[in-house]
N, C-alpha and C. Protein backbone atom coordinates (compact mmCIF):
# COMPACT_ATOMS: atom_id res chain seq x y z
N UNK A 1 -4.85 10.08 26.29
CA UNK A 1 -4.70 8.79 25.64
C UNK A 1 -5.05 8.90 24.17
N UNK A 2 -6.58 9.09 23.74
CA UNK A 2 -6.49 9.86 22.27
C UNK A 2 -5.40 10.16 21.96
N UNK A 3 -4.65 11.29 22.17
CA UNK A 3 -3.67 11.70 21.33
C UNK A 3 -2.38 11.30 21.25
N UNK A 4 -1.72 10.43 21.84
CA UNK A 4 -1.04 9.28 21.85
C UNK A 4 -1.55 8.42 20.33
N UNK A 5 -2.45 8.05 20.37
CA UNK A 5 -3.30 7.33 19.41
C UNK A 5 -3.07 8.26 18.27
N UNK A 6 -3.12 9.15 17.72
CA UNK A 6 -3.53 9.86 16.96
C UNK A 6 -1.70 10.39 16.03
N UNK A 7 -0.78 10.31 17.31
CA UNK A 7 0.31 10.86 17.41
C UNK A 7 1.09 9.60 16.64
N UNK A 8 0.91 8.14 17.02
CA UNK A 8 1.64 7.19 16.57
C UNK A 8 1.07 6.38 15.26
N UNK A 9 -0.33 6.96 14.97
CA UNK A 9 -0.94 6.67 13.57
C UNK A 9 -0.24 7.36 12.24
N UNK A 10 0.05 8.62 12.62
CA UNK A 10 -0.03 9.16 11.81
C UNK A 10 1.95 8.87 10.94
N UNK A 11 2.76 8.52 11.75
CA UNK A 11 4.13 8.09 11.48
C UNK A 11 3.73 7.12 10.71
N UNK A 12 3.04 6.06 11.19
CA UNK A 12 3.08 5.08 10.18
C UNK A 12 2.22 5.10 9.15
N UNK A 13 0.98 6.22 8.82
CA UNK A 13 0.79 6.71 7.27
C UNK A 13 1.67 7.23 6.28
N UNK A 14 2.62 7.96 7.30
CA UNK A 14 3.36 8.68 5.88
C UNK A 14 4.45 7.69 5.22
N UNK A 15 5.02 6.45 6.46
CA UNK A 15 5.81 5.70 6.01
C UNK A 15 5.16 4.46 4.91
N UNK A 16 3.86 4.15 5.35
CA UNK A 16 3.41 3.48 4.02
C UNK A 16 3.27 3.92 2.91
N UNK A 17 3.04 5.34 2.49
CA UNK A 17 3.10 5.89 1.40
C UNK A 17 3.69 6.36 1.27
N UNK A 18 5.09 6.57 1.35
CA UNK A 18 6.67 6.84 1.15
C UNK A 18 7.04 5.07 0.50
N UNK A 19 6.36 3.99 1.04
CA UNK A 19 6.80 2.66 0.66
C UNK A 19 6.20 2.69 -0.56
N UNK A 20 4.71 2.97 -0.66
CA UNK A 20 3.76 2.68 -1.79
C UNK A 20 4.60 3.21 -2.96
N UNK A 21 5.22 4.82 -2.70
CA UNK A 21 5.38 5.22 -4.35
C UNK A 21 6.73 4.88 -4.31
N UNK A 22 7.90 4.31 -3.76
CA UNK A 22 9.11 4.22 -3.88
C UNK A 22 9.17 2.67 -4.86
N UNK A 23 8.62 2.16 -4.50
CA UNK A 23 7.69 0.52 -5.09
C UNK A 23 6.72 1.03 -6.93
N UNK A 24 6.80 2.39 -6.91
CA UNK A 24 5.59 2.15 -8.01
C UNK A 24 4.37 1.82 -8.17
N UNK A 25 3.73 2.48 -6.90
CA UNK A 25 2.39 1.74 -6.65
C UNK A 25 1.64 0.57 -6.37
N UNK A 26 0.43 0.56 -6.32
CA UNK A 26 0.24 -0.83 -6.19
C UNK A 26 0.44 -1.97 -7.45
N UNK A 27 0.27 -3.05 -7.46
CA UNK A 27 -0.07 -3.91 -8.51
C UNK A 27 -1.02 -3.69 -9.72
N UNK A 28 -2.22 -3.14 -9.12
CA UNK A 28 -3.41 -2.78 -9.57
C UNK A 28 -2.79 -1.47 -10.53
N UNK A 29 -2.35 -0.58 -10.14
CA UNK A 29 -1.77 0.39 -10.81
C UNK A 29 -0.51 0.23 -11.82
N UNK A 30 0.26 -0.58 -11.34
CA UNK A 30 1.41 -0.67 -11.96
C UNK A 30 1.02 -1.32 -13.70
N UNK A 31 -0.44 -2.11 -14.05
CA UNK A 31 -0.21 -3.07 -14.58
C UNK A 31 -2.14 -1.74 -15.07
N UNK A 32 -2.75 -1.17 -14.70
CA UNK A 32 -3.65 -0.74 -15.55
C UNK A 32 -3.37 0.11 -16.66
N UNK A 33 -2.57 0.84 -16.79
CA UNK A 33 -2.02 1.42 -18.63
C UNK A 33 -0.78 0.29 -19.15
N UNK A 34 -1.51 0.26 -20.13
CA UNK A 34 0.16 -0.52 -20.99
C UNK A 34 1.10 0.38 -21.25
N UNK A 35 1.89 0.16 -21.05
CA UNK A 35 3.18 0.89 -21.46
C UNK A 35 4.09 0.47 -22.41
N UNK A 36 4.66 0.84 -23.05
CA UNK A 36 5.67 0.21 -24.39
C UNK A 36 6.16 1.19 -25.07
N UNK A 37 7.76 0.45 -25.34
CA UNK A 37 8.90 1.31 -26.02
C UNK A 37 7.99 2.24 -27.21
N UNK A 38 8.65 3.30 -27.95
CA UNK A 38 8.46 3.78 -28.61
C UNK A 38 9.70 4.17 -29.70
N UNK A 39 9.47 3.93 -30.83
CA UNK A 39 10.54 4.47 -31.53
C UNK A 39 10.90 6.01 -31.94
N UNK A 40 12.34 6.35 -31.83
CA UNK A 40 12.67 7.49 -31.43
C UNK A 40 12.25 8.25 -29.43
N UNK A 41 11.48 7.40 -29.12
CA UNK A 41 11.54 7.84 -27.41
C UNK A 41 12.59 7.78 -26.94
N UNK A 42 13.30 8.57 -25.62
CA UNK A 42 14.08 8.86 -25.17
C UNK A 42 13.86 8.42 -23.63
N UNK A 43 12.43 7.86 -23.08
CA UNK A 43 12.48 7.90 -21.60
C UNK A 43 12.98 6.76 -20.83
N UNK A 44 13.16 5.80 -21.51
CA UNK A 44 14.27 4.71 -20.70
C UNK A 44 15.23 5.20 -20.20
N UNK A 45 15.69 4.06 -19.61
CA UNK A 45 17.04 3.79 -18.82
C UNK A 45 17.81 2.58 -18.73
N UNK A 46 19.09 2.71 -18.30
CA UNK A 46 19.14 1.52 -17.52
C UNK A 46 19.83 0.63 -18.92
N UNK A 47 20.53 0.82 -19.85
CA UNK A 47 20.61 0.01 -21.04
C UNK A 47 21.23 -1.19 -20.75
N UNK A 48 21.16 -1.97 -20.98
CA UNK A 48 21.85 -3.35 -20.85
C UNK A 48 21.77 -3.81 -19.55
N UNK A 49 20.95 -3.27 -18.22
CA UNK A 49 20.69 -4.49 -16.92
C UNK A 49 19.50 -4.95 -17.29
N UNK A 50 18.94 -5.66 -16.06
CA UNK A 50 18.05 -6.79 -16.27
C UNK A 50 16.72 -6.17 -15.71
N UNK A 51 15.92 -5.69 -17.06
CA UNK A 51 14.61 -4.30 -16.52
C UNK A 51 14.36 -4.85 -15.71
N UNK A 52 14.07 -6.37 -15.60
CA UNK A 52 12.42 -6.72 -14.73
C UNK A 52 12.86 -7.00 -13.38
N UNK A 53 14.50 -6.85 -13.26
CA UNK A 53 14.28 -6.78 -11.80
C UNK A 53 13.93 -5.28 -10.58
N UNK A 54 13.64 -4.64 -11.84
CA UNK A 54 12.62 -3.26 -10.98
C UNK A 54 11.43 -3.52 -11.52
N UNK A 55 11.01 -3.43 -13.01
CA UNK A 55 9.76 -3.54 -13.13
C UNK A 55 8.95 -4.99 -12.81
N UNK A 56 8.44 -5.25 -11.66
CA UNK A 56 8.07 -6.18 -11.54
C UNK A 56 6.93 -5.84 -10.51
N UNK A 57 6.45 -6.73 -9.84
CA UNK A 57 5.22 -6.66 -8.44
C UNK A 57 5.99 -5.89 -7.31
N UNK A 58 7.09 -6.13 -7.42
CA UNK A 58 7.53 -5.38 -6.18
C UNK A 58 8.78 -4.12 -6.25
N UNK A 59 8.84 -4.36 -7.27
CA UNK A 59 10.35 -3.37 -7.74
C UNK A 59 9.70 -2.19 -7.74
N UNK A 60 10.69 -0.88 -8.21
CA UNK A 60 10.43 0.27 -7.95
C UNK A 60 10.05 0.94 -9.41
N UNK A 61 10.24 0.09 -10.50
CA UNK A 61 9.97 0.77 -11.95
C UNK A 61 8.66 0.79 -12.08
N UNK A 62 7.80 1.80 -12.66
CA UNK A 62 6.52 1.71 -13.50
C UNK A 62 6.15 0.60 -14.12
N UNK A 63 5.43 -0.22 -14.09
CA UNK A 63 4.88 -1.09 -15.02
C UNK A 63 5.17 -1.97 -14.60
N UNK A 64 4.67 -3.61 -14.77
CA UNK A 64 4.95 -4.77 -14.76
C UNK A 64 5.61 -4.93 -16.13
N UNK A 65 6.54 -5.09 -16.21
CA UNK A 65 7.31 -5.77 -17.84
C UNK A 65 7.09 -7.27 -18.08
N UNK A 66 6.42 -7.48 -19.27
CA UNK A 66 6.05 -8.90 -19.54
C UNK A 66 7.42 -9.02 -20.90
N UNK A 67 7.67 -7.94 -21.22
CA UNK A 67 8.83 -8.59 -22.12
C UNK A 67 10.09 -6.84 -22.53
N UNK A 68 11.16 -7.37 -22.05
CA UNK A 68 12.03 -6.63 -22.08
C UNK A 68 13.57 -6.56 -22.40
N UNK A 69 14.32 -6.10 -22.99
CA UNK A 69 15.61 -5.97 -23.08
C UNK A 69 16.30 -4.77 -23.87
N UNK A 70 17.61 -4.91 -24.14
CA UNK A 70 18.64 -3.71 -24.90
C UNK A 70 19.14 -4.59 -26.30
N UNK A 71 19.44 -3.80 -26.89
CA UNK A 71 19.72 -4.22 -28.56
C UNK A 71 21.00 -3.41 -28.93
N UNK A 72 21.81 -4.12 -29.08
CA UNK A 72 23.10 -3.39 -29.78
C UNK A 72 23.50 -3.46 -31.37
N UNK A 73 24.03 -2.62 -31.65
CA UNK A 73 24.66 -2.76 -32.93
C UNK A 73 25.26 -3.72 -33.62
N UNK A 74 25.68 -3.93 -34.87
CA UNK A 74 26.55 -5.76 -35.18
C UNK A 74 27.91 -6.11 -34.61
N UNK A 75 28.38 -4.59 -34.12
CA UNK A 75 29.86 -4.75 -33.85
C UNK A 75 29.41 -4.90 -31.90
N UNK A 76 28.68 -4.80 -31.70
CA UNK A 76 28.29 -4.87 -30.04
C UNK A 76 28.56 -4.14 -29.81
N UNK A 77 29.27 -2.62 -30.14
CA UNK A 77 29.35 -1.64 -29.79
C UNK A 77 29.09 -0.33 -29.54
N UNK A 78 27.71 -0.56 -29.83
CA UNK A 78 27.02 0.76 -30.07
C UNK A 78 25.35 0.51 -29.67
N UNK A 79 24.72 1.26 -29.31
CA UNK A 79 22.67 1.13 -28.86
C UNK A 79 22.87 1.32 -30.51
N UNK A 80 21.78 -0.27 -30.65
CA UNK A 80 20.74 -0.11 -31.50
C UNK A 80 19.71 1.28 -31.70
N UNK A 81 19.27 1.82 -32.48
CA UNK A 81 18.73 2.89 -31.86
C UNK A 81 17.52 2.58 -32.49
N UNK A 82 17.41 2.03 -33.91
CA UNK A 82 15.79 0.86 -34.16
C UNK A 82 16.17 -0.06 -34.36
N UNK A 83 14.87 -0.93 -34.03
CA UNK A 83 14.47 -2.12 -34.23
C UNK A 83 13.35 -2.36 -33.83
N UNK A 84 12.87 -3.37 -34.28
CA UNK A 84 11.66 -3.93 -33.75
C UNK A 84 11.59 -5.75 -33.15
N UNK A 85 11.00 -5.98 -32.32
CA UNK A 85 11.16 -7.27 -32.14
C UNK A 85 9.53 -7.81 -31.90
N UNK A 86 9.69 -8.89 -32.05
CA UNK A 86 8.16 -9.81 -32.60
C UNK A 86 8.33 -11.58 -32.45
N UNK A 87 7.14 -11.44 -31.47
CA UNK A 87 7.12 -12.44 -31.08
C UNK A 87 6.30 -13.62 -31.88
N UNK A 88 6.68 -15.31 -32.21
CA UNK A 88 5.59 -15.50 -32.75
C UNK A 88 5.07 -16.89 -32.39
N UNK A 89 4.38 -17.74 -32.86
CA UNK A 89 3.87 -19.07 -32.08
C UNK A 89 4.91 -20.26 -32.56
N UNK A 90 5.78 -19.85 -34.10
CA UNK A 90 6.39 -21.44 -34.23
C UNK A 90 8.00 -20.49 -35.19
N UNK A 91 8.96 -21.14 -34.73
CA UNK A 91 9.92 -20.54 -35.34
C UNK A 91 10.62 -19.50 -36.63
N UNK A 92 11.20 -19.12 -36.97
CA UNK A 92 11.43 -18.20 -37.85
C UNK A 92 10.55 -17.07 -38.45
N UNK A 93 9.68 -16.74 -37.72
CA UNK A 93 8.75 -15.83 -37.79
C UNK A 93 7.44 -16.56 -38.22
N UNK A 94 7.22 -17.35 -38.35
CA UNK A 94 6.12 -18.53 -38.63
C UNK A 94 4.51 -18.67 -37.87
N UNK A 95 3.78 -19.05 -37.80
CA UNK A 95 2.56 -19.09 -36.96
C UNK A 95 1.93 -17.84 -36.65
N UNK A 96 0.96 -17.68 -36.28
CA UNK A 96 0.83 -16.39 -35.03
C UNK A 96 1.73 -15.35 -34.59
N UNK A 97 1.11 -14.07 -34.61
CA UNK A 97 1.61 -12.86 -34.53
C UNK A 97 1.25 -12.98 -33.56
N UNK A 98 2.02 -12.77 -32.06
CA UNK A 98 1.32 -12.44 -30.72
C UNK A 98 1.41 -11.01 -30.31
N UNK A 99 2.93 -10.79 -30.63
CA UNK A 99 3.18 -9.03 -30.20
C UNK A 99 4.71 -9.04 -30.74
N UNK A 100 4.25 -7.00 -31.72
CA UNK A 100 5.31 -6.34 -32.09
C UNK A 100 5.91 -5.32 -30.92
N UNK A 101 6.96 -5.61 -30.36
CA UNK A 101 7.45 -4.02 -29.59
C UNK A 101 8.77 -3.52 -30.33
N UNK A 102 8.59 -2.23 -30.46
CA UNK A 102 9.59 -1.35 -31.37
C UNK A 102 10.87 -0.98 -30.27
N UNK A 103 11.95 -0.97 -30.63
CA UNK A 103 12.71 -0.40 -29.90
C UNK A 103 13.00 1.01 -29.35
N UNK A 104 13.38 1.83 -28.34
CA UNK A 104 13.28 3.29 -28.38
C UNK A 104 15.12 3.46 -28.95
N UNK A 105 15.13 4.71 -28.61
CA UNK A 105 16.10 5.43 -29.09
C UNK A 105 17.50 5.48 -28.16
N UNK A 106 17.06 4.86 -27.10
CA UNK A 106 17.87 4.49 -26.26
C UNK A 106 18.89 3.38 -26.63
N UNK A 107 17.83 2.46 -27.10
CA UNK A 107 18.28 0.74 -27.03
C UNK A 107 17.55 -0.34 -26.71
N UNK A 108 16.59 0.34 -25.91
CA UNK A 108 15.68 -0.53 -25.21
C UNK A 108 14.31 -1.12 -25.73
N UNK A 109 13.51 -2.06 -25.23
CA UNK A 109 12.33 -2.13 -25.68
C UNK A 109 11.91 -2.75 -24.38
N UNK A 110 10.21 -2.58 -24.60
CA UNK A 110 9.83 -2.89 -23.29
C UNK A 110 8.60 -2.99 -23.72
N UNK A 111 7.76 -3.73 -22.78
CA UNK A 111 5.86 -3.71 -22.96
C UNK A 111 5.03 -4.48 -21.50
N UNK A 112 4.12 -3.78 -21.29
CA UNK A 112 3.28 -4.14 -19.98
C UNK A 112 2.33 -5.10 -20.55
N UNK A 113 2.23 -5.40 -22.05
CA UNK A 113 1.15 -5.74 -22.59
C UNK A 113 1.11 -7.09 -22.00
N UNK A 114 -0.37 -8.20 -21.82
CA UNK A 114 -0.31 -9.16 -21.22
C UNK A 114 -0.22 -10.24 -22.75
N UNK A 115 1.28 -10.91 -22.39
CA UNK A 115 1.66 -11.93 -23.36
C UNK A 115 1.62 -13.33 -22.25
N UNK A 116 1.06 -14.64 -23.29
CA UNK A 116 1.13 -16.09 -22.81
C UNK A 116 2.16 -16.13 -22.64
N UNK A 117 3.39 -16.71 -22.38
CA UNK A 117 4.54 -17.70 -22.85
C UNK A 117 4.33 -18.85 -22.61
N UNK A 118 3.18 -19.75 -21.90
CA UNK A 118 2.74 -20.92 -21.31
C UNK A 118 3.27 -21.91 -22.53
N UNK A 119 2.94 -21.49 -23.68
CA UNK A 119 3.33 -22.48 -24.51
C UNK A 119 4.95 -22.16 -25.46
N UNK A 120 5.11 -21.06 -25.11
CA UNK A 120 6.50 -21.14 -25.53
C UNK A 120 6.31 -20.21 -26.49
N UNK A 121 7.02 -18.96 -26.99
CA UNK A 121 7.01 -18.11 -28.37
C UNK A 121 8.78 -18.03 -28.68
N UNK A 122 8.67 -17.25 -29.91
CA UNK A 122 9.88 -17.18 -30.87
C UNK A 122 10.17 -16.13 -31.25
N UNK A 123 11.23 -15.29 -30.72
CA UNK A 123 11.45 -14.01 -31.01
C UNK A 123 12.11 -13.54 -32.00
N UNK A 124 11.72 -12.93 -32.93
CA UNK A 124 12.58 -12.45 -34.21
C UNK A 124 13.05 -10.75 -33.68
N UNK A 125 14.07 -10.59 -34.11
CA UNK A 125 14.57 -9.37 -34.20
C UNK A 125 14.83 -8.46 -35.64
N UNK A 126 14.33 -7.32 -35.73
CA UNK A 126 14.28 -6.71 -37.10
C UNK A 126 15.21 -5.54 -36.77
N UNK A 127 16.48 -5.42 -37.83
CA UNK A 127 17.20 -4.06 -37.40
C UNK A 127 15.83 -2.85 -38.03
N UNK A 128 17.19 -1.86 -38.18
CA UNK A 128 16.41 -0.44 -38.96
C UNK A 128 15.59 -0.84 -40.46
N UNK A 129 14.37 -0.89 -40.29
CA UNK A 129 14.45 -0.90 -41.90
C UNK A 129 14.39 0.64 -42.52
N UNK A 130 14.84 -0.11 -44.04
CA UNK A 130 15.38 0.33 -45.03
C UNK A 130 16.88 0.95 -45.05
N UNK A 131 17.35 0.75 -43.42
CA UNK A 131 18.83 0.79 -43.41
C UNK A 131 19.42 -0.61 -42.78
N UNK A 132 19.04 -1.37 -42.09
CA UNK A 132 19.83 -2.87 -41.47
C UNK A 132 18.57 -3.62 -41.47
N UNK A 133 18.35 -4.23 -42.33
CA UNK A 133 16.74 -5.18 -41.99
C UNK A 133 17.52 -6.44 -41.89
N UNK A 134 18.66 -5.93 -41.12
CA UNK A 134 19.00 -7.78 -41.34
C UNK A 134 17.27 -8.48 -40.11
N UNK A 135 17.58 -9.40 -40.03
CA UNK A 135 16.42 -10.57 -38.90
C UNK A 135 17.54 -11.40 -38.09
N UNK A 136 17.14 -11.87 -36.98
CA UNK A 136 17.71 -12.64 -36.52
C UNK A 136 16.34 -13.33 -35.54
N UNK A 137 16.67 -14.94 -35.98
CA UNK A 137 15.48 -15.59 -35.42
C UNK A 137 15.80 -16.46 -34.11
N UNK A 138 15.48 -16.72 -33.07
CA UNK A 138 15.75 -17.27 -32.10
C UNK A 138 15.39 -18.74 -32.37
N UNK A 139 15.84 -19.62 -32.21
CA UNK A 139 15.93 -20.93 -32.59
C UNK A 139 15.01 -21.81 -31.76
N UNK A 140 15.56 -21.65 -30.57
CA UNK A 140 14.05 -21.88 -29.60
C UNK A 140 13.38 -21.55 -28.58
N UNK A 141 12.77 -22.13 -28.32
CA UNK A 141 11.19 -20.94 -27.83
C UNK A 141 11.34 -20.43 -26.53
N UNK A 142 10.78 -19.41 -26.21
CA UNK A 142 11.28 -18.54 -24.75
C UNK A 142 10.31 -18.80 -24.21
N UNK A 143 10.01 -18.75 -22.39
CA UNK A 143 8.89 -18.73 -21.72
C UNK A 143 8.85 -17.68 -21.06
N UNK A 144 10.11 -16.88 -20.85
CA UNK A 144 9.46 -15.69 -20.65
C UNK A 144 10.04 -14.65 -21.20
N UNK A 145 9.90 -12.98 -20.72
CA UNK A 145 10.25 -12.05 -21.71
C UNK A 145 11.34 -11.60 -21.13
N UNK A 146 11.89 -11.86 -20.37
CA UNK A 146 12.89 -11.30 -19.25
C UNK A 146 14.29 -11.86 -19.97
N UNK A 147 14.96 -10.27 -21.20
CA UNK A 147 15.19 -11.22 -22.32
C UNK A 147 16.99 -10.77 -21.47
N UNK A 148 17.28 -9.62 -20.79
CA UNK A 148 18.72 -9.01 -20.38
C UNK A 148 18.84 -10.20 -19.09
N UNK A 149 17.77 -11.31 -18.79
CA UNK A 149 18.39 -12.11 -17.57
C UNK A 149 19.13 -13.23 -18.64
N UNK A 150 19.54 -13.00 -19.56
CA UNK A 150 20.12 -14.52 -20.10
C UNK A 150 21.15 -13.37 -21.17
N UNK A 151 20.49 -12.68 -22.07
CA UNK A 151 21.45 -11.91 -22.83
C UNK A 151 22.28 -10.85 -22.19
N UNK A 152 23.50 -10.82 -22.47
CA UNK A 152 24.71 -10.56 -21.79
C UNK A 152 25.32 -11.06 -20.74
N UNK A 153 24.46 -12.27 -19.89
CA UNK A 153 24.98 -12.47 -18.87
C UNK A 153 25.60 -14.23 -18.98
N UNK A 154 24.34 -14.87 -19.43
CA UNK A 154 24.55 -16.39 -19.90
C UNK A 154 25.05 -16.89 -21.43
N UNK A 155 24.57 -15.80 -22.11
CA UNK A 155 24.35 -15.87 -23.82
C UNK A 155 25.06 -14.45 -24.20
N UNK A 156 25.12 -14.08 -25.84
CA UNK A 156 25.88 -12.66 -25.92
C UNK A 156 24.45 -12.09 -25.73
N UNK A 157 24.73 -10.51 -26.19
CA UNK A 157 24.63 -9.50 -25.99
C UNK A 157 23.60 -9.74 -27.44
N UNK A 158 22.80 -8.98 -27.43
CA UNK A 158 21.52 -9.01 -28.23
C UNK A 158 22.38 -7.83 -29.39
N UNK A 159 22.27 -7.82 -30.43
CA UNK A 159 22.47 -7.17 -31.83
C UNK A 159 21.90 -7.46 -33.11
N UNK A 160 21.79 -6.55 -33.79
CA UNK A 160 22.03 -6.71 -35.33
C UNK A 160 23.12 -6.98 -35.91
N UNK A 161 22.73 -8.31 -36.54
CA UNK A 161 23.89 -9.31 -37.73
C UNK A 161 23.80 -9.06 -38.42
C-alpha cells in the first residue's frame, strides 16, 4: 500500500512543476526583479501582439507587465528601433514624471515596474533623439499600460510623426 502511495505522488509532482515553469513561475517570482526594455536590446518578441496577454499572473511570459507595447516608424512600416515613452500626471508632458521606459531594438518596450494608473496618466512618445525627436502626446489619460490591446486593434498602430 505505501508504494502505491508513493507511486501516484510522485506523477503529480512533476506535473505541477512542468505547470509552474510553463506559467513563469509563481506570482511572487514573476513580479520580484523589474524588468524593462532596454535600448539597443535584442531579447523581445512578439512585435505588435498584445504582451500582457502572456505577461500577466497567469500567462507564460516572465514578468508581470504594468506597461507595454510596439512602436513603428512614421510610414507604419518599419520597428521603431528608439524611442522612449513617458508617462506623466496631466497632459502634454505636464505634471509629474511617473516613469521613463526606452524602447529596445526590436520595437518594443516593456516594464514590471509598479505604476498607479488609479488616477489616470498621459503618455508621451519620444522618437530617436537627435535623429526623429518628433513627440507625440496622448490626449487623454490611460488607466492602464496594456498599450497593443487598443493600438493596432481599436486605434492605429503606435509610430513616430
Amino acid at each position: 500500500m505505501h508504494k502505491k502511495i508513493i507511486l501516484l505522488t510522485l506523477p503529480i509532482a512533476v506535473i505541477a512543476i512542468t505547470i509552474s515553469e510553463s506559467c513563469g513561475g509563481s506570482d511572487q517570482t514573476k513580479q520580484a526583479t523589474v524588468i524593462q526594455s532596454q535600448e539597443g536590446e535584442t531579447k523581445s518578441h512578439e512585435f505588435g501582439t498584445n504582451c500582457m496577454s502572456c505577461h500577466n499572473t497567469t500567462g507564460k511570459g516572465d514578468g508581470l507587465f504594468t506597461v507595454a507595447g510596439s512602436v513603428l516608424d512614421e510610414a507604419r512600416a518599419e520597428i521603431q528601433k528608439k524611442c522612449v515613452v513617458k508617462l506623466y500626471t496631466e497632459p502634454k508632458g505636464q505634471g509629474k514624471l511617473i516613469a521613463t521606459i526606452s524602447g529596445d531594438a526590436i520595437g518594443n518596450f516593456y516594464t514590471t515596474q509598479e505604476i498607479d494608473f488609479s488616477k489616470g496618466l498621459y503618455p508621451t512618445l519620444l522618437g530617436t533623439p537627435g535623429v526623429k525627436e518628433d513627440t507625440k502626446h496622448m490626449p487623454n489619460p490611460i488607466y492602464s499600460g496594456d498599450c497593443n490591446n487598443c493600438h493596432g486593434l481599436t486605434t492605429e498602430k503606435l509610430g513616430i510623426d
